[in-house]
C-alpha atoms as a PDB file:
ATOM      1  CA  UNK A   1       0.000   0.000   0.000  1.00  0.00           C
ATOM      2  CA  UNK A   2       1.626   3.138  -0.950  1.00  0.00           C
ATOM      3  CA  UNK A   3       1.925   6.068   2.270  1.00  0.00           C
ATOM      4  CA  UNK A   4      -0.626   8.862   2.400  1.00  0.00           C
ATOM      5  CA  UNK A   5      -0.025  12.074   4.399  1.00  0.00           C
ATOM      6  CA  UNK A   6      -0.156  12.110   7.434  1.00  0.00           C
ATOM      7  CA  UNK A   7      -2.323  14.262   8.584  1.00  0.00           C
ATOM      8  CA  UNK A   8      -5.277  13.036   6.601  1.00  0.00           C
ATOM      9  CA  UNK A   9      -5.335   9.332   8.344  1.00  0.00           C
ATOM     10  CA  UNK A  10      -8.999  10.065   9.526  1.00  0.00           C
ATOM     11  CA  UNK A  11     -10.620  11.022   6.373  1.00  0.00           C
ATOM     12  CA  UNK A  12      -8.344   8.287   4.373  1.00  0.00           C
ATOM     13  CA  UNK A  13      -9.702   5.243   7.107  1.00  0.00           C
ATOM     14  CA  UNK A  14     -13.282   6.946   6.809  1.00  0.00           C
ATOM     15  CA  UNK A  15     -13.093   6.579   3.077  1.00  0.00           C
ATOM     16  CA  UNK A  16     -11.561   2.900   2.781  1.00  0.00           C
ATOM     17  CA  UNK A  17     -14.361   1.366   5.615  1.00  0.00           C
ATOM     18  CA  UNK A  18     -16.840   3.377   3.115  1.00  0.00           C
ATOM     19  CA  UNK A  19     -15.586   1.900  -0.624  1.00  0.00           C
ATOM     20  CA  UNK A  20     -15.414  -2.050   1.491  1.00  0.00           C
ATOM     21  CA  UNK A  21     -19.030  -0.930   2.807  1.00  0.00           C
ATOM     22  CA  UNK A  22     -19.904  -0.216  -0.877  1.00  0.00           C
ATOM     23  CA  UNK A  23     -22.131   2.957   0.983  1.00  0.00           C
ATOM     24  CA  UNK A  24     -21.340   6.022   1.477  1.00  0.00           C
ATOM     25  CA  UNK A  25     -23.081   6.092   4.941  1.00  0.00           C
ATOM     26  CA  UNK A  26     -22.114   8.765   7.771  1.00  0.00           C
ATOM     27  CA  UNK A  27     -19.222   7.008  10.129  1.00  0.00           C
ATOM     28  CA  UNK A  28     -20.529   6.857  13.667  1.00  0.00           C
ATOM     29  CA  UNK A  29     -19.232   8.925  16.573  1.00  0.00           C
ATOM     30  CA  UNK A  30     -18.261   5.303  18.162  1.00  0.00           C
ATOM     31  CA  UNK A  31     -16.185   4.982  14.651  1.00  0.00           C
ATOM     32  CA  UNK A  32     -14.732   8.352  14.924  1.00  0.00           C
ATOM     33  CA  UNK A  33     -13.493   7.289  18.424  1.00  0.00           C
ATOM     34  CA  UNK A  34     -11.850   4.230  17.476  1.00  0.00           C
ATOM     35  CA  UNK A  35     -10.294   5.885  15.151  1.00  0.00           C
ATOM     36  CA  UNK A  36      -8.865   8.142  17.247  1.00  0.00           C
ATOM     37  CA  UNK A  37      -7.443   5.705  19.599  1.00  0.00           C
ATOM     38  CA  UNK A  38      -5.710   3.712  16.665  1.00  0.00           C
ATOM     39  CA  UNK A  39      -4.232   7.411  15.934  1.00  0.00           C
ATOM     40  CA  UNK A  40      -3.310   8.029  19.631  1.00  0.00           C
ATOM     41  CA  UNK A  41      -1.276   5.002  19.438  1.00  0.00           C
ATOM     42  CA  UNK A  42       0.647   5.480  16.705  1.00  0.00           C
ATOM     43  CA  UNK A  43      -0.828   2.521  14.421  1.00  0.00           C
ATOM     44  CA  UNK A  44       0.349   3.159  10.987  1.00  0.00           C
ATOM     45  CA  UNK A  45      -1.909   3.772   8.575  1.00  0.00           C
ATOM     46  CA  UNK A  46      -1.409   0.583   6.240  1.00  0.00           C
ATOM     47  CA  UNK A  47      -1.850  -1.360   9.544  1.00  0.00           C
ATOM     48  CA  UNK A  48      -5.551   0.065   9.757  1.00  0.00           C
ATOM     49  CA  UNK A  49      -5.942  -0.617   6.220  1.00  0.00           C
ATOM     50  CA  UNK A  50      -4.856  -4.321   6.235  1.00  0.00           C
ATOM     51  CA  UNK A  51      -6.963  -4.660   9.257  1.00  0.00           C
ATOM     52  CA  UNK A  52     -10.035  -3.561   7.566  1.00  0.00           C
ATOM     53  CA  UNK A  53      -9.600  -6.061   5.163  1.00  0.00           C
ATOM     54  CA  UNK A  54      -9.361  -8.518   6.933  1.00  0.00           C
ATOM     55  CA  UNK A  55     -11.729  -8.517   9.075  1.00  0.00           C
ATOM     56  CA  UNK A  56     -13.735  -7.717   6.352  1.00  0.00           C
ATOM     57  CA  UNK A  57     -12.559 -10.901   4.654  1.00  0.00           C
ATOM     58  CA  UNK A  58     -13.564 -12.822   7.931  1.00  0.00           C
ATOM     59  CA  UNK A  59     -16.851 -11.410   8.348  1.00  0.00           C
ATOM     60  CA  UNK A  60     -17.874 -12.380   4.606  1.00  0.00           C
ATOM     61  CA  UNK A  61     -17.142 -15.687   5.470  1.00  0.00           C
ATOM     62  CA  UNK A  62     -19.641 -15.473   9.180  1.00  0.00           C
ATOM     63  CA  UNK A  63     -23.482 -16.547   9.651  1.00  0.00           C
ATOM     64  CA  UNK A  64     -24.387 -12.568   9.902  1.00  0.00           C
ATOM     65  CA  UNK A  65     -22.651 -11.774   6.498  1.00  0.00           C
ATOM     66  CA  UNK A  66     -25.042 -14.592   4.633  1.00  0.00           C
ATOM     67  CA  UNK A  67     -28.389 -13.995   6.303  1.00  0.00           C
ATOM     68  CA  UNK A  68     -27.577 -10.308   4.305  1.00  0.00           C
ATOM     69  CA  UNK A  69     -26.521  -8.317   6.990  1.00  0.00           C
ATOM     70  CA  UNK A  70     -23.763  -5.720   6.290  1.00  0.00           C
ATOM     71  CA  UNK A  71     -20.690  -4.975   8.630  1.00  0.00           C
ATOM     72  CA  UNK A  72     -21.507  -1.739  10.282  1.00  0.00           C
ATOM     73  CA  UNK A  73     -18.903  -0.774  12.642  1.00  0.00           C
ATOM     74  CA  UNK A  74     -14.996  -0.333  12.804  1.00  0.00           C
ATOM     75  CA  UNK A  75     -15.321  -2.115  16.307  1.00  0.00           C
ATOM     76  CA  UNK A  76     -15.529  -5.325  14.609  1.00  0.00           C
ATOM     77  CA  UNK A  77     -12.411  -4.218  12.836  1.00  0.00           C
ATOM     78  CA  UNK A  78     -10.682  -3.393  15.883  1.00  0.00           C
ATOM     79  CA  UNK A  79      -8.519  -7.128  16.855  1.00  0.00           C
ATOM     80  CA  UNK A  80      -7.535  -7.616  13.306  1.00  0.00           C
ATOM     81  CA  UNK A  81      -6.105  -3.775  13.198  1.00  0.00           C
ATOM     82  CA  UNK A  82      -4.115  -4.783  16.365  1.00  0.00           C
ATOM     83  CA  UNK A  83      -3.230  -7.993  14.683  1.00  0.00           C
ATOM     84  CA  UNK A  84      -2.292  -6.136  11.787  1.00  0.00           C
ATOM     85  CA  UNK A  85       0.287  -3.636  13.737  1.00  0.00           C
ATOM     86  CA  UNK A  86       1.759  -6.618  15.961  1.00  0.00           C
ATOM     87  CA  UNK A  87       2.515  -7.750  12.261  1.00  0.00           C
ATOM     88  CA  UNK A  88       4.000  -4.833  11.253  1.00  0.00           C
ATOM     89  CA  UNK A  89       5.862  -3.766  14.066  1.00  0.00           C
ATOM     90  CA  UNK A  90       7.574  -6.943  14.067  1.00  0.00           C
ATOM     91  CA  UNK A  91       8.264  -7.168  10.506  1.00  0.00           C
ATOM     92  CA  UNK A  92       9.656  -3.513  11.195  1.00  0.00           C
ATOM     93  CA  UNK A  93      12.276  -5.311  13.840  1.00  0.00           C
ATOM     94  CA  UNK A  94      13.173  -7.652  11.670  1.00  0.00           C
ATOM     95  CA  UNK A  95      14.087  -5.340   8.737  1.00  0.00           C
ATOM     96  CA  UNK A  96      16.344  -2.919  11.003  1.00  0.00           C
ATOM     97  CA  UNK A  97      15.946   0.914  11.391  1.00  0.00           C
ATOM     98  CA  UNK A  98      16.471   1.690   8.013  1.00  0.00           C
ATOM     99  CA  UNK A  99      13.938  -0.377   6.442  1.00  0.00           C
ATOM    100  CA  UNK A 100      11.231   0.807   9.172  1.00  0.00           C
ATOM    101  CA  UNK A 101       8.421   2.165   6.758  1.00  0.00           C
ATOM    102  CA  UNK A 102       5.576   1.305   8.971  1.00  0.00           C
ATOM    103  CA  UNK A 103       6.845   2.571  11.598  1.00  0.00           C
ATOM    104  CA  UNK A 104       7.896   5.976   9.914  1.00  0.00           C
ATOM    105  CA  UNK A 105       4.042   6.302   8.133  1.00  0.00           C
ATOM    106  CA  UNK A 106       3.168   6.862  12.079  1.00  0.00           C
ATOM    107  CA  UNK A 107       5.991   9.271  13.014  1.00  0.00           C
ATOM    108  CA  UNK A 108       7.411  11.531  10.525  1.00  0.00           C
ATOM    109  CA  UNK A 109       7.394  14.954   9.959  1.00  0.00           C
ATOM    110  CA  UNK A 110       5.108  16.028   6.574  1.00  0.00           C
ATOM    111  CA  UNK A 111       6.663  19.215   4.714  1.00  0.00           C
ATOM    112  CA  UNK A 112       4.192  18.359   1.795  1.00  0.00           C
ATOM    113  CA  UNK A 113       1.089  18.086   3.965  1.00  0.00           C
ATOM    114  CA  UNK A 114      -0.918  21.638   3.711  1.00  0.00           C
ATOM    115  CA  UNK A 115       0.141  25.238   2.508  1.00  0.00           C
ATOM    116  CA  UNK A 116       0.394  28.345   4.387  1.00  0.00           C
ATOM    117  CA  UNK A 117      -3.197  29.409   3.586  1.00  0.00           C
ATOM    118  CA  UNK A 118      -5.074  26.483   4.641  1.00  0.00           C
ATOM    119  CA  UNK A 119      -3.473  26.240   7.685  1.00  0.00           C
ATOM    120  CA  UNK A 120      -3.850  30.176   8.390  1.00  0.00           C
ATOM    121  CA  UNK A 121      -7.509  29.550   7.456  1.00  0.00           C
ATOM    122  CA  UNK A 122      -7.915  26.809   9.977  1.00  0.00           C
ATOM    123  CA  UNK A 123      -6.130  28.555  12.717  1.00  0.00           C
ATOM    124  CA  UNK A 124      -8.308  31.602  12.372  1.00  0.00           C
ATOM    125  CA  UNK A 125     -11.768  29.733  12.387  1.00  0.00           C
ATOM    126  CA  UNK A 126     -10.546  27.814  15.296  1.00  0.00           C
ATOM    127  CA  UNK A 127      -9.987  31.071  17.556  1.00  0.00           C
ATOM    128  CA  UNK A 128     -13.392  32.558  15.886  1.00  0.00           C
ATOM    129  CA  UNK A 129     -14.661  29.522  17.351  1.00  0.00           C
ATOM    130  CA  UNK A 130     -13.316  29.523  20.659  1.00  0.00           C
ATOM    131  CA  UNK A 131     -14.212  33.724  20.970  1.00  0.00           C
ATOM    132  CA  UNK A 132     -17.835  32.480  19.913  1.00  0.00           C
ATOM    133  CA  UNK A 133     -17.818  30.051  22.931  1.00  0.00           C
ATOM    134  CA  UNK A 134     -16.069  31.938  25.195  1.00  0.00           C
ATOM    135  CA  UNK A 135     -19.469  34.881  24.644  1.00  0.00           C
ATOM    136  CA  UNK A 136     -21.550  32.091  24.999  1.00  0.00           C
ATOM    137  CA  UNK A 137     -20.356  31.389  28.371  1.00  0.00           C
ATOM    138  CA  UNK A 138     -20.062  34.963  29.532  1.00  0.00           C
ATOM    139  CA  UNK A 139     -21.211  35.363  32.932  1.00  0.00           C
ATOM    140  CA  UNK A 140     -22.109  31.643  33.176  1.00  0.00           C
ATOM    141  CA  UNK A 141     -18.754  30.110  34.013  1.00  0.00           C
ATOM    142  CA  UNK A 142     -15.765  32.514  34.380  1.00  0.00           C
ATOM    143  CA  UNK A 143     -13.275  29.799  34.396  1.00  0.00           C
ATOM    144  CA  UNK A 144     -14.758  28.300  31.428  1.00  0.00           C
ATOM    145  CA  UNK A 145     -14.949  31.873  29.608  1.00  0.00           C
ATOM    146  CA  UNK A 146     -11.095  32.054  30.809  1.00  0.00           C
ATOM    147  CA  UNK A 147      -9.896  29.296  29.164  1.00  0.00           C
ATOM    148  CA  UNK A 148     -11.496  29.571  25.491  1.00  0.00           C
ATOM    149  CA  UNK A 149     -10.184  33.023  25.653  1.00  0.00           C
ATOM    150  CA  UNK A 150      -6.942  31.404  26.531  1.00  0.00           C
ATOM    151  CA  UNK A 151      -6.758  29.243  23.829  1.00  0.00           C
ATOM    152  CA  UNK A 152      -8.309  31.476  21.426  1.00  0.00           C
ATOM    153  CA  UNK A 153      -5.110  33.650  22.143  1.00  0.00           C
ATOM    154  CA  UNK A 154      -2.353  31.224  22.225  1.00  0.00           C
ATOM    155  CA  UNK A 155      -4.030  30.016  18.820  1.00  0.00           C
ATOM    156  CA  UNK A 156      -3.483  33.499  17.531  1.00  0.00           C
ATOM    157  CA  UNK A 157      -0.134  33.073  18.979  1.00  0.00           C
ATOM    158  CA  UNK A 158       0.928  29.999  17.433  1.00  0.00           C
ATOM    159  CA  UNK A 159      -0.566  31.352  13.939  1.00  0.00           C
ATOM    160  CA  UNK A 160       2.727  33.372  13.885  1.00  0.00           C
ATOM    161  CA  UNK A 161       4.888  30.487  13.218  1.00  0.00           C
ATOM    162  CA  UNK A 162       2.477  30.082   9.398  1.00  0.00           C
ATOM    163  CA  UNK A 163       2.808  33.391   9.200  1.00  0.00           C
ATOM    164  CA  UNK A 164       6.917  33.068   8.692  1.00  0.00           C
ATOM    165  CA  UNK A 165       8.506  32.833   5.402  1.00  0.00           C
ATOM    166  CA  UNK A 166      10.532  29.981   7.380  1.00  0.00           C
ATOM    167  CA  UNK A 167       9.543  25.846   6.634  1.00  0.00           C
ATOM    168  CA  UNK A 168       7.062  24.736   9.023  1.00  0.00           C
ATOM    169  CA  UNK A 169       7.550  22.009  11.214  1.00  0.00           C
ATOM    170  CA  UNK A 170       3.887  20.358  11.357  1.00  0.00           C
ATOM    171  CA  UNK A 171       5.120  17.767  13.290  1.00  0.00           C
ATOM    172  CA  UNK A 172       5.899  20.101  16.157  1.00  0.00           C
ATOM    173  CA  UNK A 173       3.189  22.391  15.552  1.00  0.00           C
ATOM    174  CA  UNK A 174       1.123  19.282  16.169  1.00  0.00           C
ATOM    175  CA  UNK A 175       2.816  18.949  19.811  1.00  0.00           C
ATOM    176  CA  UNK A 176       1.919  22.522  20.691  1.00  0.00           C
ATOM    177  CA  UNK A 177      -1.846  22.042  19.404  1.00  0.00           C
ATOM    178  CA  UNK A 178      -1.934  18.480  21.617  1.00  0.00           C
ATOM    179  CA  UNK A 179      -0.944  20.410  24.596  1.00  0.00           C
ATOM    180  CA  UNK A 180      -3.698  22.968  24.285  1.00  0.00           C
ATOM    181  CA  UNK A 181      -6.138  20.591  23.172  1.00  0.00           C
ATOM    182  CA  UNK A 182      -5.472  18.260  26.504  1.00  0.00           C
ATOM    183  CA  UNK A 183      -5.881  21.460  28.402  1.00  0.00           C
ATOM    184  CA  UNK A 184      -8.908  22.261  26.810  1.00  0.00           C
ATOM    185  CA  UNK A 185     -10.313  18.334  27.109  1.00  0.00           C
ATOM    186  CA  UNK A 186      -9.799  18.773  30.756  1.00  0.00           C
ATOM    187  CA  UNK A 187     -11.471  21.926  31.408  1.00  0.00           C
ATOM    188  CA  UNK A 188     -14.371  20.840  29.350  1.00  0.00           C
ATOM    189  CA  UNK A 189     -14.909  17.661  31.109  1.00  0.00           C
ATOM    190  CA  UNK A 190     -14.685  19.692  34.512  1.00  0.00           C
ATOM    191  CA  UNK A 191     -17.159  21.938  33.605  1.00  0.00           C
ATOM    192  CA  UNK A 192     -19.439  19.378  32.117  1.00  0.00           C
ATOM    193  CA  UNK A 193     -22.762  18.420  34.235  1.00  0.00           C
ATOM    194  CA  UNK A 194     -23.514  15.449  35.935  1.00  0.00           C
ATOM    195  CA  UNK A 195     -26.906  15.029  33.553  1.00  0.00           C
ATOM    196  CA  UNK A 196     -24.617  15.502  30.215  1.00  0.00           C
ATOM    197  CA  UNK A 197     -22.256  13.487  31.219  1.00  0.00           C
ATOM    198  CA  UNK A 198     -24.575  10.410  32.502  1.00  0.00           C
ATOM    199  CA  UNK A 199     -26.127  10.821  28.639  1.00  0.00           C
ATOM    200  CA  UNK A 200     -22.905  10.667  26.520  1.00  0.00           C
ATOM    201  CA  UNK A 201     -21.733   7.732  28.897  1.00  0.00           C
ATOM    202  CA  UNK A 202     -25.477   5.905  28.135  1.00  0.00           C
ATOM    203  CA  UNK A 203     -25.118   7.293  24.824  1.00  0.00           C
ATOM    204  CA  UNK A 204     -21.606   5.075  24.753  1.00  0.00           C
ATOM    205  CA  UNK A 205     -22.922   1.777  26.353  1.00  0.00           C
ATOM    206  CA  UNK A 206     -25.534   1.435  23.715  1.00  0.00           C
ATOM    207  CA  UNK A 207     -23.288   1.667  21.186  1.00  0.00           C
ATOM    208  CA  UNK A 208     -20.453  -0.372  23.025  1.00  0.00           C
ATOM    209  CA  UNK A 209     -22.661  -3.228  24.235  1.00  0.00           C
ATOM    210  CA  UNK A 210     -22.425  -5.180  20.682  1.00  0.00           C
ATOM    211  CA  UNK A 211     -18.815  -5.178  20.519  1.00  0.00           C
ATOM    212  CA  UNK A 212     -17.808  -5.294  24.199  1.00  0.00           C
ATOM    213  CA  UNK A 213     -16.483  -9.371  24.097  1.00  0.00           C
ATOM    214  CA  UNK A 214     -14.631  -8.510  21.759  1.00  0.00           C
ATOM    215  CA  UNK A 215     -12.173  -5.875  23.153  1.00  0.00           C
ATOM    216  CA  UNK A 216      -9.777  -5.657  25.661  1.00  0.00           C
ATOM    217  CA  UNK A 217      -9.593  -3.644  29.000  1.00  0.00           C
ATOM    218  CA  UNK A 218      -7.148  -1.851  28.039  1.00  0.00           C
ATOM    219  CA  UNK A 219      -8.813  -0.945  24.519  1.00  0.00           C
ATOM    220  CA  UNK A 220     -12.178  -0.220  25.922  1.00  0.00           C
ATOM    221  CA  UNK A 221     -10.538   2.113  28.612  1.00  0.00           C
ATOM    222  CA  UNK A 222      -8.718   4.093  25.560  1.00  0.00           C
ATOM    223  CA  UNK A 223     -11.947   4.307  23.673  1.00  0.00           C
ATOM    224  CA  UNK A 224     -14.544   5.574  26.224  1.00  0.00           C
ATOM    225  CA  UNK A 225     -11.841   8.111  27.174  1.00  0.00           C
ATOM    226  CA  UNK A 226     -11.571   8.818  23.354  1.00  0.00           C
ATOM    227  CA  UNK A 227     -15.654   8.780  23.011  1.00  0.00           C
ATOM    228  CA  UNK A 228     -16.260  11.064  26.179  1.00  0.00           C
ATOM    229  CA  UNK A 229     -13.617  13.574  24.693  1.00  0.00           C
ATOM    230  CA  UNK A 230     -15.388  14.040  21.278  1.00  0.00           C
ATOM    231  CA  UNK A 231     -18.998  14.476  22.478  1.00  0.00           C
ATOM    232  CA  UNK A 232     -17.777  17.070  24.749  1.00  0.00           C
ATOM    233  CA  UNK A 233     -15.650  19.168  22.550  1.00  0.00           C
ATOM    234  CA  UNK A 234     -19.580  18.314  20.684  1.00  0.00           C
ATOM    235  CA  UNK A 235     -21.328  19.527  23.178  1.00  0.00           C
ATOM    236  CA  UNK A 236     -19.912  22.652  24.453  1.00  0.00           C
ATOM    237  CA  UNK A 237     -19.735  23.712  20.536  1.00  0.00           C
ATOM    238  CA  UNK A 238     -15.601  24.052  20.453  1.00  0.00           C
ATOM    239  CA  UNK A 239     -13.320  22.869  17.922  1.00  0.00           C
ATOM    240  CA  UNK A 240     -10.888  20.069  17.993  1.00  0.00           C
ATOM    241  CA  UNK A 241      -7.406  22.217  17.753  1.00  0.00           C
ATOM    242  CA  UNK A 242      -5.096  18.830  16.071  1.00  0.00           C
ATOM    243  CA  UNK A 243      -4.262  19.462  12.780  1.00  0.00           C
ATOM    244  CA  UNK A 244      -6.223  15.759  12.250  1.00  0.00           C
ATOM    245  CA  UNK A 245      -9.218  17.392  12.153  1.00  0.00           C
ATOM    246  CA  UNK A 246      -8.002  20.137   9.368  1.00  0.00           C
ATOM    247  CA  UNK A 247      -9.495  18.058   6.707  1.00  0.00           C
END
């Protein structure tokens, strides 16, 4: 499988479960969260791509798959992805550091990945974003209203470093934005209600419950804390800040 940039491993996953699906059917939060924990982990891309078909290959072959039924979810996906990286990792041991491709899909840097403008676009609607949520908030919950305006302004901030005629480094751009987005994931869950937080946890169970036997402790820990993170950043109306979610 040839590399694709880096950056755009959401949207290129989203698009591959969608051509083996032969629909072009909206991807589930659940999806978007296992996806995120495959990213969060460093799982190369052709991993998650091998993994798909495979267990796409296995489910053709199941009881469900010839009473009709299609394969809905990238939880049933989610052993033979793992499978797929133990593969690949060790493969990636066995060929020595300079032969590490997998590996380096995960981990490298991306010059080629997205010019000046669309990354001065993105940075500007996030802290238009943030402003809008920090008004929203006004008088409601000053610690709340403290930190979008924080993050609106170290957005602004960072935007300084596209704004130089210098080469960006995306890779560490994508540090800074991880720190501020962890900050931001914590507030959000602090200031979160008991009520809303009961619902997206509910919300989670229903959608877990099919797929539960199937996954580890370990991975179901890493998704719900995945899950919980999106529908927040969801339901307080703020952006996500990686550049993962540019595209």
């Amino acid at each position: 499988m040839t590399d694709f940039n880096y950056f755009n491993y959401f949207t290129e996953i989203e698009e591959y479960f969608w051509r083996k699906r032969g629909a072009h059917l909206l991807v589930s939060p659940l999806d978007w969260a296992i996806v995120e924990t495959w990213q969060k982990s460093g799982i190369p891309l052709t991993a998650v791509l091998k993994g798909i078909d495979k267990a796409f290959e296995a489910y053709s072959r199941s009881k469900r798959a010839a009473g009709g039924r299609q394969l809905k979810s990238l939880a049933y996906c989610v052993d033979a992805v793992i499978d797929a990286a133990t593969e690949a990792q060790e493969a990636a041991a066995g060929a020595g550091p300079s032969e590490n491709g997998a590996s380096r899909a995960a981990s490298r840097p991306v010059s080629e990945g997205f010019s000046h403008d669309e990354l001065r676009n993105y940075f500007q609607r996030n802290a238009a974003k943030l402003d809008a949520a920090s008004k929203q908030h006004d008088g409601s919950n000053a610690d709340l209203q403290a930190r979008f305006d924080e993050m609106a302004t170290r957005i602004i901030e960072l935007k300084q470093i596209i704004d130089s005629p210098a080469t960006i480094d995306l890779e560490d751009l994508e540090r800074r934005l991880t720190i501020l987005e962890e900050k931001l994931a914590a507030a959000l869950h602090a200031a979160a209600s008991e009520d809303a937080l009961l619902d997206i946890r509910r919300e989670l169970d229903r959608q877990l419950a099919p797929y539960r036997r199937k996954m580890s402790a370990a991975q179901l820990a890493q998704l719900e804390k995945q899950y919980i993170q999106k529908r927040l950043f969801e339901h307080f109306k703020v952006p996500r800040l990686s550049l993962f979610y540019l595209t």
